[in-house]
C-alpha atoms as a PDB file:
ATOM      1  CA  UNK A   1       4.105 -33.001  -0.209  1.00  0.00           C
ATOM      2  CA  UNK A   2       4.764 -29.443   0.799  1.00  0.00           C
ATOM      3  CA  UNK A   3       1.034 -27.626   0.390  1.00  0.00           C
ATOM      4  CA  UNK A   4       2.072 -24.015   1.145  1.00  0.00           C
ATOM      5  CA  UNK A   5       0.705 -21.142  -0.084  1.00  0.00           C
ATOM      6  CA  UNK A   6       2.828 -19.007   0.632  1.00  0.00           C
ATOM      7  CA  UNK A   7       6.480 -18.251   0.054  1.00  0.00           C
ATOM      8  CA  UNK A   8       7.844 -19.642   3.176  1.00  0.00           C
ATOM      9  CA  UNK A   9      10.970 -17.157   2.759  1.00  0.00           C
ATOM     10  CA  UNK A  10       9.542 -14.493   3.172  1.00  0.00           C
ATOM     11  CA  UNK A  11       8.525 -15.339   6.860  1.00  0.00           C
ATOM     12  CA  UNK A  12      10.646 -15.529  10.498  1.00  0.00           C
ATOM     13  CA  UNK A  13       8.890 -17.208  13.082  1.00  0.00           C
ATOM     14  CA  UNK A  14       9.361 -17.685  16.874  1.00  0.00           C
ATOM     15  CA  UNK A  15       9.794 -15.042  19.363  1.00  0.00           C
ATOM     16  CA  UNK A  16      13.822 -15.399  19.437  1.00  0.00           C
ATOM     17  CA  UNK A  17      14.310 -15.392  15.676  1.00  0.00           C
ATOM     18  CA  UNK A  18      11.739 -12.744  14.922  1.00  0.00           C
ATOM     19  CA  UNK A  19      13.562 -10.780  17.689  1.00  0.00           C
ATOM     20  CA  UNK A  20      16.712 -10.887  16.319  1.00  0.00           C
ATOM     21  CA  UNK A  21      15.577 -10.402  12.909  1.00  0.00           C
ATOM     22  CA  UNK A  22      13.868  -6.758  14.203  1.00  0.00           C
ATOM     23  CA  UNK A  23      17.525  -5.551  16.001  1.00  0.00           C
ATOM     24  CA  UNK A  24      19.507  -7.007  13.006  1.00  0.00           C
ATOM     25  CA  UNK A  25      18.224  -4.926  10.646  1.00  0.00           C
ATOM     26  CA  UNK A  26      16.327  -6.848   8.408  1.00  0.00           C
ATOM     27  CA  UNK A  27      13.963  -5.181   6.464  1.00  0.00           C
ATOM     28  CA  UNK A  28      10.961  -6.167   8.076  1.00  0.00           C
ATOM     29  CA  UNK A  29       7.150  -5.542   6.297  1.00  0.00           C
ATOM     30  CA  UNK A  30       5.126  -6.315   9.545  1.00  0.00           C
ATOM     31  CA  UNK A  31       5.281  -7.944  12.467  1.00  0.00           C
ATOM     32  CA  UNK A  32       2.126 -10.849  12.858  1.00  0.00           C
ATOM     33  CA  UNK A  33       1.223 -10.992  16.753  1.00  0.00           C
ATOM     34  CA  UNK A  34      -1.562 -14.055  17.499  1.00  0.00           C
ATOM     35  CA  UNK A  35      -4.309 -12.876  20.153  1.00  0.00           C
ATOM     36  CA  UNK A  36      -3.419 -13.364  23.084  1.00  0.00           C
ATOM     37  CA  UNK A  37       0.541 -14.282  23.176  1.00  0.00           C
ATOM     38  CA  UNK A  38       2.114 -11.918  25.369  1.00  0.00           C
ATOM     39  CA  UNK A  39       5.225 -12.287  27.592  1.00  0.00           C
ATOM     40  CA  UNK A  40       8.321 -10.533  27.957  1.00  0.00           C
ATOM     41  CA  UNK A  41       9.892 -11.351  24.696  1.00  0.00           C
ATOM     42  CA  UNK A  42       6.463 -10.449  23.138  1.00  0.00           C
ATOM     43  CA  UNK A  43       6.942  -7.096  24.921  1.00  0.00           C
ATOM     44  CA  UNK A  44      10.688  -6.516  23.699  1.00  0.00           C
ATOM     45  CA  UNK A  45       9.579  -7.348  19.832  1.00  0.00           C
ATOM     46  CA  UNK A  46       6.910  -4.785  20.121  1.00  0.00           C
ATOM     47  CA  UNK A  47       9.254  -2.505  22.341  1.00  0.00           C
ATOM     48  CA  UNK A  48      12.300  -3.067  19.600  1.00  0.00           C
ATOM     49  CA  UNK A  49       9.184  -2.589  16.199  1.00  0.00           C
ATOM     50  CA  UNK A  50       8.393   0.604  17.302  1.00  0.00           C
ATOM     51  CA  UNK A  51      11.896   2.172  17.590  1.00  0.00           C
ATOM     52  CA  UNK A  52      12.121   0.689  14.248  1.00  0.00           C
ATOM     53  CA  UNK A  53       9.100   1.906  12.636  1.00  0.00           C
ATOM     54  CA  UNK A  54       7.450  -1.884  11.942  1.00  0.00           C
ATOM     55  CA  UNK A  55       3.952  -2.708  12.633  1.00  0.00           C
ATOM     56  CA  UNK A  56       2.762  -5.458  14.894  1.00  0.00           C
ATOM     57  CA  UNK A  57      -0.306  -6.495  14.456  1.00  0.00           C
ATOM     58  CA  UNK A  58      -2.781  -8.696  16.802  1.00  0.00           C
ATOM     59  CA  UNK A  59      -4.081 -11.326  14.364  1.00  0.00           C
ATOM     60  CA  UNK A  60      -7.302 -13.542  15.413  1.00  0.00           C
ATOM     61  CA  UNK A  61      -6.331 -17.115  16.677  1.00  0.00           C
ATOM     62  CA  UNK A  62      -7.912 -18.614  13.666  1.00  0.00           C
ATOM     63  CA  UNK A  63      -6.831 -17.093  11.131  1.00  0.00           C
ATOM     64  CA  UNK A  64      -3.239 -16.633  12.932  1.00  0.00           C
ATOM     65  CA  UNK A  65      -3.117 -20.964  13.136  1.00  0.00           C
ATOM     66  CA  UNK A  66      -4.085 -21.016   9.802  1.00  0.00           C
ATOM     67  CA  UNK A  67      -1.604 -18.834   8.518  1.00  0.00           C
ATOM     68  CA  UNK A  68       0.943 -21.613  10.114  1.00  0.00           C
ATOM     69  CA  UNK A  69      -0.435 -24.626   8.604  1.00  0.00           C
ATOM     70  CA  UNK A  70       0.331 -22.895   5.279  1.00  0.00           C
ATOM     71  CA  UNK A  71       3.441 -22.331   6.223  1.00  0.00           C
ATOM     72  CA  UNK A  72       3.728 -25.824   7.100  1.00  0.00           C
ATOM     73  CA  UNK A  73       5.163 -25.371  10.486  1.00  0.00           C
ATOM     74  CA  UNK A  74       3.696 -27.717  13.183  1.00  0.00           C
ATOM     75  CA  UNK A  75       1.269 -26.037  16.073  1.00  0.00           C
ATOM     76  CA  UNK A  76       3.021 -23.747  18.236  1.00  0.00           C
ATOM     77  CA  UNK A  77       6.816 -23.557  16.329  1.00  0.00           C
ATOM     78  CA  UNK A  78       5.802 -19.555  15.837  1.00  0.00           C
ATOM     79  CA  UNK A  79       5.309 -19.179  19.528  1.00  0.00           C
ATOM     80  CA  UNK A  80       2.430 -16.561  18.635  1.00  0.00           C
ATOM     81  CA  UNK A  81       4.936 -14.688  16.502  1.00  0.00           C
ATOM     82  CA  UNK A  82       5.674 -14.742  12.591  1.00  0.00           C
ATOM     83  CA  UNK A  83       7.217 -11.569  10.575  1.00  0.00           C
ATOM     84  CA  UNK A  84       6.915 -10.977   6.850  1.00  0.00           C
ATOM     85  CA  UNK A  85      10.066 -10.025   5.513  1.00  0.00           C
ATOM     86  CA  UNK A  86       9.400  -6.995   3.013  1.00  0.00           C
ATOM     87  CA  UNK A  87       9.991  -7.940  -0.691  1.00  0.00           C
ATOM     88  CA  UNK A  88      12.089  -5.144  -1.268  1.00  0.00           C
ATOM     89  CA  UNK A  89      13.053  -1.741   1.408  1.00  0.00           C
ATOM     90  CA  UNK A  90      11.266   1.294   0.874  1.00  0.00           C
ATOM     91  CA  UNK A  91      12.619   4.286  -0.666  1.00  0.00           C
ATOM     92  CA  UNK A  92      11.871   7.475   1.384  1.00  0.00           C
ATOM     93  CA  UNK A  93       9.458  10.115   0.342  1.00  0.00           C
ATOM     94  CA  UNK A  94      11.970  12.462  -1.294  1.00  0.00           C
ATOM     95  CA  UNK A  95      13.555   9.712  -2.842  1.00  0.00           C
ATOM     96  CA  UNK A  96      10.017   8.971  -4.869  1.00  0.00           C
ATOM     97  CA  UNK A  97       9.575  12.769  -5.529  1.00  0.00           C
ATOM     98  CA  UNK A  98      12.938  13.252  -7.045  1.00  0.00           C
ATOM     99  CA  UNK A  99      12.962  10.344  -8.697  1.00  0.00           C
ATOM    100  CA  UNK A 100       9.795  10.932 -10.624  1.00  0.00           C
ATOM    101  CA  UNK A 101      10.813  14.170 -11.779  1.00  0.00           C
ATOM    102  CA  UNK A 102      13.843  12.767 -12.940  1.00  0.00           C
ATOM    103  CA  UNK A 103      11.802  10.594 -14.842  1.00  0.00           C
ATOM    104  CA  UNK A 104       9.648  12.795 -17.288  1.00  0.00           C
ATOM    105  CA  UNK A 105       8.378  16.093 -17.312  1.00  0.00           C
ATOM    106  CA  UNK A 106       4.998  15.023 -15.562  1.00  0.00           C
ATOM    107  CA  UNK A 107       4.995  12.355 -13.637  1.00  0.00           C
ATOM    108  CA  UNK A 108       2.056  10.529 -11.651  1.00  0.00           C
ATOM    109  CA  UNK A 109       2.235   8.846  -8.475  1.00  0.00           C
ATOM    110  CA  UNK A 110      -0.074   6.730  -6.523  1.00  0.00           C
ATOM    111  CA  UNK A 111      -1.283   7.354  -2.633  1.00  0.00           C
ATOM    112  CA  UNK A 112      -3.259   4.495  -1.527  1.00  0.00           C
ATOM    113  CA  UNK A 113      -5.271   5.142   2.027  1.00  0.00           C
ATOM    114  CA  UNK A 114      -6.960   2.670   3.404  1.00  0.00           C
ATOM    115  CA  UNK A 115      -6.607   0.239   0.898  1.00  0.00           C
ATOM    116  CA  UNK A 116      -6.154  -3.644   3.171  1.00  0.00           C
ATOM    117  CA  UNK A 117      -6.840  -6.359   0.867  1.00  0.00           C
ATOM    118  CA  UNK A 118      -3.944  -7.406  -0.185  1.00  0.00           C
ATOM    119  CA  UNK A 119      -5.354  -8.501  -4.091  1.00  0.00           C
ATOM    120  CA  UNK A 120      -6.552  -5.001  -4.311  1.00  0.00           C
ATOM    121  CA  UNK A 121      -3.098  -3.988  -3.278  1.00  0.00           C
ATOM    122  CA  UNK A 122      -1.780  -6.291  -6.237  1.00  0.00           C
ATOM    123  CA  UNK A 123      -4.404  -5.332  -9.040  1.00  0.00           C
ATOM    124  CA  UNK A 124      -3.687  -1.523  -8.706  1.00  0.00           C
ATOM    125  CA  UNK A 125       0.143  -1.914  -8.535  1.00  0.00           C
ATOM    126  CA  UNK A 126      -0.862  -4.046 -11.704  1.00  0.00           C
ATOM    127  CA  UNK A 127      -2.646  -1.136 -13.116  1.00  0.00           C
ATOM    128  CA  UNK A 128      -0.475   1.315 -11.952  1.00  0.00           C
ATOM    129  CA  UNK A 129       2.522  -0.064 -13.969  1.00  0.00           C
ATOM    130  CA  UNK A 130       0.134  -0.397 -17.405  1.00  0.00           C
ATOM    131  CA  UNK A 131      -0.915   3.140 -16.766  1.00  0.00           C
ATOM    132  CA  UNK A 132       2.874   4.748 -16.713  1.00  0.00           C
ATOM    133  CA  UNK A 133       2.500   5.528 -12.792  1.00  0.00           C
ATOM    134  CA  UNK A 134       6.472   6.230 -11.213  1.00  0.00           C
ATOM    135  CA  UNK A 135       5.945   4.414  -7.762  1.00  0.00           C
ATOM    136  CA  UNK A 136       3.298   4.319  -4.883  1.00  0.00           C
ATOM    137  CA  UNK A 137       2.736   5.159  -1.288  1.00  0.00           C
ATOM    138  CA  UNK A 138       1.173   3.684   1.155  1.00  0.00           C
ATOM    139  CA  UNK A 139       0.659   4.098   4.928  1.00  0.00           C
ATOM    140  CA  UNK A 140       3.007   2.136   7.139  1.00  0.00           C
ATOM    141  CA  UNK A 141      -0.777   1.601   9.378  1.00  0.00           C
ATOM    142  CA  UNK A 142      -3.984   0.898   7.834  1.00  0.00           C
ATOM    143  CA  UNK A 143      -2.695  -0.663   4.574  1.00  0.00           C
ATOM    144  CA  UNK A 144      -2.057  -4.122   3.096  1.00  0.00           C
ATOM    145  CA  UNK A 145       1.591  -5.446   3.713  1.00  0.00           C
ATOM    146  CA  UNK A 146       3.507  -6.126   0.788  1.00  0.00           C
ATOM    147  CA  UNK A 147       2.549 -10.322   0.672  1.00  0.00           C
ATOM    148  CA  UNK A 148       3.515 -13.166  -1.665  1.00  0.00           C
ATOM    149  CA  UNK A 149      -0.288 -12.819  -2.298  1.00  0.00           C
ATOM    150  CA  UNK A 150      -0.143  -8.987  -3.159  1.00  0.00           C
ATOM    151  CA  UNK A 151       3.007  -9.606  -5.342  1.00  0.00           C
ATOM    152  CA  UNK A 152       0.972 -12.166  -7.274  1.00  0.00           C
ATOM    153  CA  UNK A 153      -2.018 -10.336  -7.738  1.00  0.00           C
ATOM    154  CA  UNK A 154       0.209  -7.065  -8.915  1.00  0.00           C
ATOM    155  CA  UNK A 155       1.548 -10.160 -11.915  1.00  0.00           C
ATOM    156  CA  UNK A 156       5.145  -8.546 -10.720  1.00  0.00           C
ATOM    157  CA  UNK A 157       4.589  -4.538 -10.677  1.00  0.00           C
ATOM    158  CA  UNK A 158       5.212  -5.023  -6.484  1.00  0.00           C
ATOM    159  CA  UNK A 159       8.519  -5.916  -7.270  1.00  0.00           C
ATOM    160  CA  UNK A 160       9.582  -3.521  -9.654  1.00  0.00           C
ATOM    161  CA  UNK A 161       7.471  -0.226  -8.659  1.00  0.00           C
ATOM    162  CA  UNK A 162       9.389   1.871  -6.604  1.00  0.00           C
ATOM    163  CA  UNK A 163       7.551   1.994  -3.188  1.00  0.00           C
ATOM    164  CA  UNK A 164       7.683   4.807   0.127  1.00  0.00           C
ATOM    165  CA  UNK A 165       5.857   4.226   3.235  1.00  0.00           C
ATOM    166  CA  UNK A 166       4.571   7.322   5.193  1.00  0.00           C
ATOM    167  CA  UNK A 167       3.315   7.497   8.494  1.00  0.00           C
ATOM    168  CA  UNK A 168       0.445   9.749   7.755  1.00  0.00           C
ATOM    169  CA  UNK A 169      -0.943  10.283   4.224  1.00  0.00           C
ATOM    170  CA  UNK A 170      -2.582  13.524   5.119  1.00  0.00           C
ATOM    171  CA  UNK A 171       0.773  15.161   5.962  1.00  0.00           C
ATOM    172  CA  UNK A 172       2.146  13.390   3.366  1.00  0.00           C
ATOM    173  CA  UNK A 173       0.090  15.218   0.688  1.00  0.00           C
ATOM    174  CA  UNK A 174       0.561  18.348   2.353  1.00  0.00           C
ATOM    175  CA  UNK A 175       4.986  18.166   2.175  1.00  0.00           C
ATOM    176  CA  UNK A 176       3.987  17.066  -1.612  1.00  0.00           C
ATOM    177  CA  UNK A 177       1.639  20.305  -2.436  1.00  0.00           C
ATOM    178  CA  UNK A 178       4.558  22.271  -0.968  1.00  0.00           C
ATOM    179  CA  UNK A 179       6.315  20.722  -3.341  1.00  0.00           C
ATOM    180  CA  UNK A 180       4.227  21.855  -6.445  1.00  0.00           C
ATOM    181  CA  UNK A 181       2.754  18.131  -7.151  1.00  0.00           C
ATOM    182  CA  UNK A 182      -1.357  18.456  -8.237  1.00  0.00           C
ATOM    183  CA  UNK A 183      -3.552  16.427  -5.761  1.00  0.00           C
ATOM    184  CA  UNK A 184      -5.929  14.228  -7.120  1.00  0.00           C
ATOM    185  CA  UNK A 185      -8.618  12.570  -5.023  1.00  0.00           C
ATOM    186  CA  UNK A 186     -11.613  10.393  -5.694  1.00  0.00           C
ATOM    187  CA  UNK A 187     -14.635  10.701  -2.984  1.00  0.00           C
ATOM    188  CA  UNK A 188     -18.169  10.843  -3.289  1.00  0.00           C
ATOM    189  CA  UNK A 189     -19.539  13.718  -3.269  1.00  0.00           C
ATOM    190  CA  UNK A 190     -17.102  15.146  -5.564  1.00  0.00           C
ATOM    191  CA  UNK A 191     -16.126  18.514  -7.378  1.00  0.00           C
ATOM    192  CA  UNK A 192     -15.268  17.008 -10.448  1.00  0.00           C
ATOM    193  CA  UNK A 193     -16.205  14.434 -12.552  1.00  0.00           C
ATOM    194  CA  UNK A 194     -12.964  11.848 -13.392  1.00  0.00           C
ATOM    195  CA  UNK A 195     -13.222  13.402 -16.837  1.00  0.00           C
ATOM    196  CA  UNK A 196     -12.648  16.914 -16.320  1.00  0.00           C
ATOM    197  CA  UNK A 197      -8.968  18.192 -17.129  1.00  0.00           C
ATOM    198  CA  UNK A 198      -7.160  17.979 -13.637  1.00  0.00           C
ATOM    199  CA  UNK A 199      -4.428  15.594 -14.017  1.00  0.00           C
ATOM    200  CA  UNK A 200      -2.276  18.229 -15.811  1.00  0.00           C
ATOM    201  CA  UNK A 201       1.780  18.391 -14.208  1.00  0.00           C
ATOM    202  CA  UNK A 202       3.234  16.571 -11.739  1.00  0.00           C
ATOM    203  CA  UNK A 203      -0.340  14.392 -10.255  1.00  0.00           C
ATOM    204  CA  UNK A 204      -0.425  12.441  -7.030  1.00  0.00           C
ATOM    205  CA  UNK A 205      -3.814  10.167  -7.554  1.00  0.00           C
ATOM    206  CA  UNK A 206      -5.500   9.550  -4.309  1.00  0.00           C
ATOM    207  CA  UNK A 207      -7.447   6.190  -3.749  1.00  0.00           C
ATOM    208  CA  UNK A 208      -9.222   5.191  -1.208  1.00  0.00           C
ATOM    209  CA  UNK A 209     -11.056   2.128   0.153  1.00  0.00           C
ATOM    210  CA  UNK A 210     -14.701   1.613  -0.716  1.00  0.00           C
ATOM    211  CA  UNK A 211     -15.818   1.079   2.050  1.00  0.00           C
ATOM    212  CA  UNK A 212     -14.553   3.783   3.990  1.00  0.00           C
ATOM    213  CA  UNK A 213     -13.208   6.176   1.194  1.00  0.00           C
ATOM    214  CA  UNK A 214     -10.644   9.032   1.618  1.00  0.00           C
ATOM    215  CA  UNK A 215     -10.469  10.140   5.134  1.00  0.00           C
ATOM    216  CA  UNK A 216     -11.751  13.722   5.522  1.00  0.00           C
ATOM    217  CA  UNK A 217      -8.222  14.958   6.576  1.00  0.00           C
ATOM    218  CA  UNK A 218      -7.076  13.621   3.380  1.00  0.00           C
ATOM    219  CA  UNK A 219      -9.795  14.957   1.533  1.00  0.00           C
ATOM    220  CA  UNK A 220      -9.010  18.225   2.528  1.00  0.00           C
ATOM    221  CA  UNK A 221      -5.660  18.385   1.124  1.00  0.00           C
ATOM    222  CA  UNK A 222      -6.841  17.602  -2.113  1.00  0.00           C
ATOM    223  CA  UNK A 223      -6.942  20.057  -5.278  1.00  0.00           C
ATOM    224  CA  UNK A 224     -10.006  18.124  -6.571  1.00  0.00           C
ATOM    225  CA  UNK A 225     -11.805  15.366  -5.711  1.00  0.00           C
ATOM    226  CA  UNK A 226     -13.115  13.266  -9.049  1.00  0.00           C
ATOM    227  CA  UNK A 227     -15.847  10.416  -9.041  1.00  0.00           C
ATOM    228  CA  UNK A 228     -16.570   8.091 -12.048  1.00  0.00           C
ATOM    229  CA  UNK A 229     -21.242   7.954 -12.153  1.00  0.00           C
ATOM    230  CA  UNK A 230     -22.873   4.756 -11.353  1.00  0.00           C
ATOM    231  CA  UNK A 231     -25.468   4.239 -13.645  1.00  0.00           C
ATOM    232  CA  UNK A 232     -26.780   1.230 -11.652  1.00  0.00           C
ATOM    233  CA  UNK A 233     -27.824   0.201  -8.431  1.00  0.00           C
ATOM    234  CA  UNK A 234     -24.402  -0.533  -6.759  1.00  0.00           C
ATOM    235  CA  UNK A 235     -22.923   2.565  -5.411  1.00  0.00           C
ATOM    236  CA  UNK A 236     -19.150   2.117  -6.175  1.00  0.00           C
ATOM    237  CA  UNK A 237     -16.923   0.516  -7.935  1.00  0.00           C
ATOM    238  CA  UNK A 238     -14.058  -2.076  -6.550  1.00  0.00           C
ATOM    239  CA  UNK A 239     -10.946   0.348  -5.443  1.00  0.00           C
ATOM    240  CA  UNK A 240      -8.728  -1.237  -7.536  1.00  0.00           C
ATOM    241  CA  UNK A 241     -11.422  -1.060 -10.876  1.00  0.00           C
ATOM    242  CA  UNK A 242     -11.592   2.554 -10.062  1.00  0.00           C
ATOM    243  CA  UNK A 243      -7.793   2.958  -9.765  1.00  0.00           C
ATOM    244  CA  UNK A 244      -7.722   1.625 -12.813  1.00  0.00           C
ATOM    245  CA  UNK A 245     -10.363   3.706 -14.821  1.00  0.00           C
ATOM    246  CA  UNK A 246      -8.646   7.040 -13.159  1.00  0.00           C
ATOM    247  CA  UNK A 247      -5.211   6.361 -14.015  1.00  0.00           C
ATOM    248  CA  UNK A 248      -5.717   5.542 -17.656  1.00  0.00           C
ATOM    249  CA  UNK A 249      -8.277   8.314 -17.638  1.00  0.00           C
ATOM    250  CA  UNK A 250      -5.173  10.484 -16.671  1.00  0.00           C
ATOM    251  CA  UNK A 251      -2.719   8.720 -18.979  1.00  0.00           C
ATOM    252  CA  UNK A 252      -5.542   9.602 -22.239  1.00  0.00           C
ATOM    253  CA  UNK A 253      -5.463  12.916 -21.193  1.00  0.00           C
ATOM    254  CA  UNK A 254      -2.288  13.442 -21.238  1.00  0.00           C
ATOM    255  CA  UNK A 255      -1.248  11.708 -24.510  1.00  0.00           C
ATOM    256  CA  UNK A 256      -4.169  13.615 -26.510  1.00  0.00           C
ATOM    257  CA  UNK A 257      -2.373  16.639 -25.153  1.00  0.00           C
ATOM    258  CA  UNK A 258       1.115  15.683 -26.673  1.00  0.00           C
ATOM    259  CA  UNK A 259      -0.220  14.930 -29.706  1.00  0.00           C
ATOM    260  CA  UNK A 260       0.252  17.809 -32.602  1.00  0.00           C
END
């Protein structure tokens, strides 16, 4: 009986095959390193990932052999090495831009920073798609790769949102200002509540984790910075619950304005 959870197809494993898959060409989401493996091949897949722009990350020993087992291969066949293959490529950042002008007169996107749980990943691509957003982007470091888990938690919007991965979202929003795109952040303290009447034009919506939050570089390069009130004792809200309230917060706003 085959008691994977995961989508076993999306995955190379072994140092020769993940090699080759890297100089190939394969479109390759991250690279899955177990503590400790090292070696020359391990050096030429993390040599060969970084020409190429893919992550490797060092995964705890634990969690890396469990990882295997639901993958159903036997105790060492990865040789300390497994790569996700990415569900789809990336577009690139001007791709996004010009394709969401192209698709309405104002068009929202999503910048996620910091966001690593891949169900949070899921249920804001999820909400993002409800909401009317064109595509997100997220950090090729510091983010949640693209996993069978993230693609079910998103119910499908992984797969069909257009995605862009950036190597820094701070610069990121900068190019975007240049290009005339509103920036939207959410951060505590704020300027604004979520309420107020900023999502006007083309809007890039800024969400952070909640633990950490925006980072101040990528506060700074916000227009405004929004925060929905607690009312209780907990002092945020989920990232992906408050991705949610925002966006639709933005999408109301904008659909009482069209009205006559």
């Amino acid at each position: 009986m085959n008691t994977s959870s995961h989508d076993i197809s999306q995955y190379v494993a072994g140092r020769r095959a993940v090699y080759e898959a890297i100089v190939s060409g394969s479109t390759i989401e991250k690279i899955l390193i177990a503590y400790g493996a090292e070696g020359g091949p391990i050096v030429a897949i993390r040599s060969e990932a970084q020409q190429r722009g893919v992550v490797c990350s060092t995964m705890d020993r634990r969690k890396f052999s469990d990882l295997e087992r639901s993958l159903g291969l036997a105790q060492n066949d990865s040789q300390g090495v497994i790569a996700l293959r990415a569900s789809k490529p990336p577009i690139s950042l001007d791709e996004m831009l010009e394709g969401a002008m192209a698709s309405c007169a104002d068009p929202i996107l999503l910048v996620l920073d910091g966001i690593t749980d891949p169900h949070n990943l899921g249920a804001i691509a999820r909400s993002a798609d409800g909401a009317g957003v064109y595509g997100c982007i997220l950090p090729s470091k510091y983010s949640a790769p693209i996993t069978p888990v993230a693609i079910k938690s998103s119910a499908g919007a992984l797969e069909t949102l257009p995605i862009c991965k950036i190597p820094r979202v701070s610069e990121t929003l900068k190019y975007c200002k240049q290009k005339g795109w509103n920036i939207v952040g959410t951060a505590i303290p704020a300027t604004a509540p979520y309420t107020a009447a900023v999502y006007g034009g083309p809007t890039i919506i800024v969400i952070g984790s909640e633990g950490e939050g925006l980072h101040p570089s990528v506060q700074a390069q916000c227009d405004v910075l929004v925060e929905i009130p607690m009312l209780g004792a907990v002092s945020s809200l989920n990232a992906s619950v408050a991705a949610g309230i925002i966006l639709y917060q933005a999408r109301a706003q904008r659909l009482s304005l069209q009205q006559p």
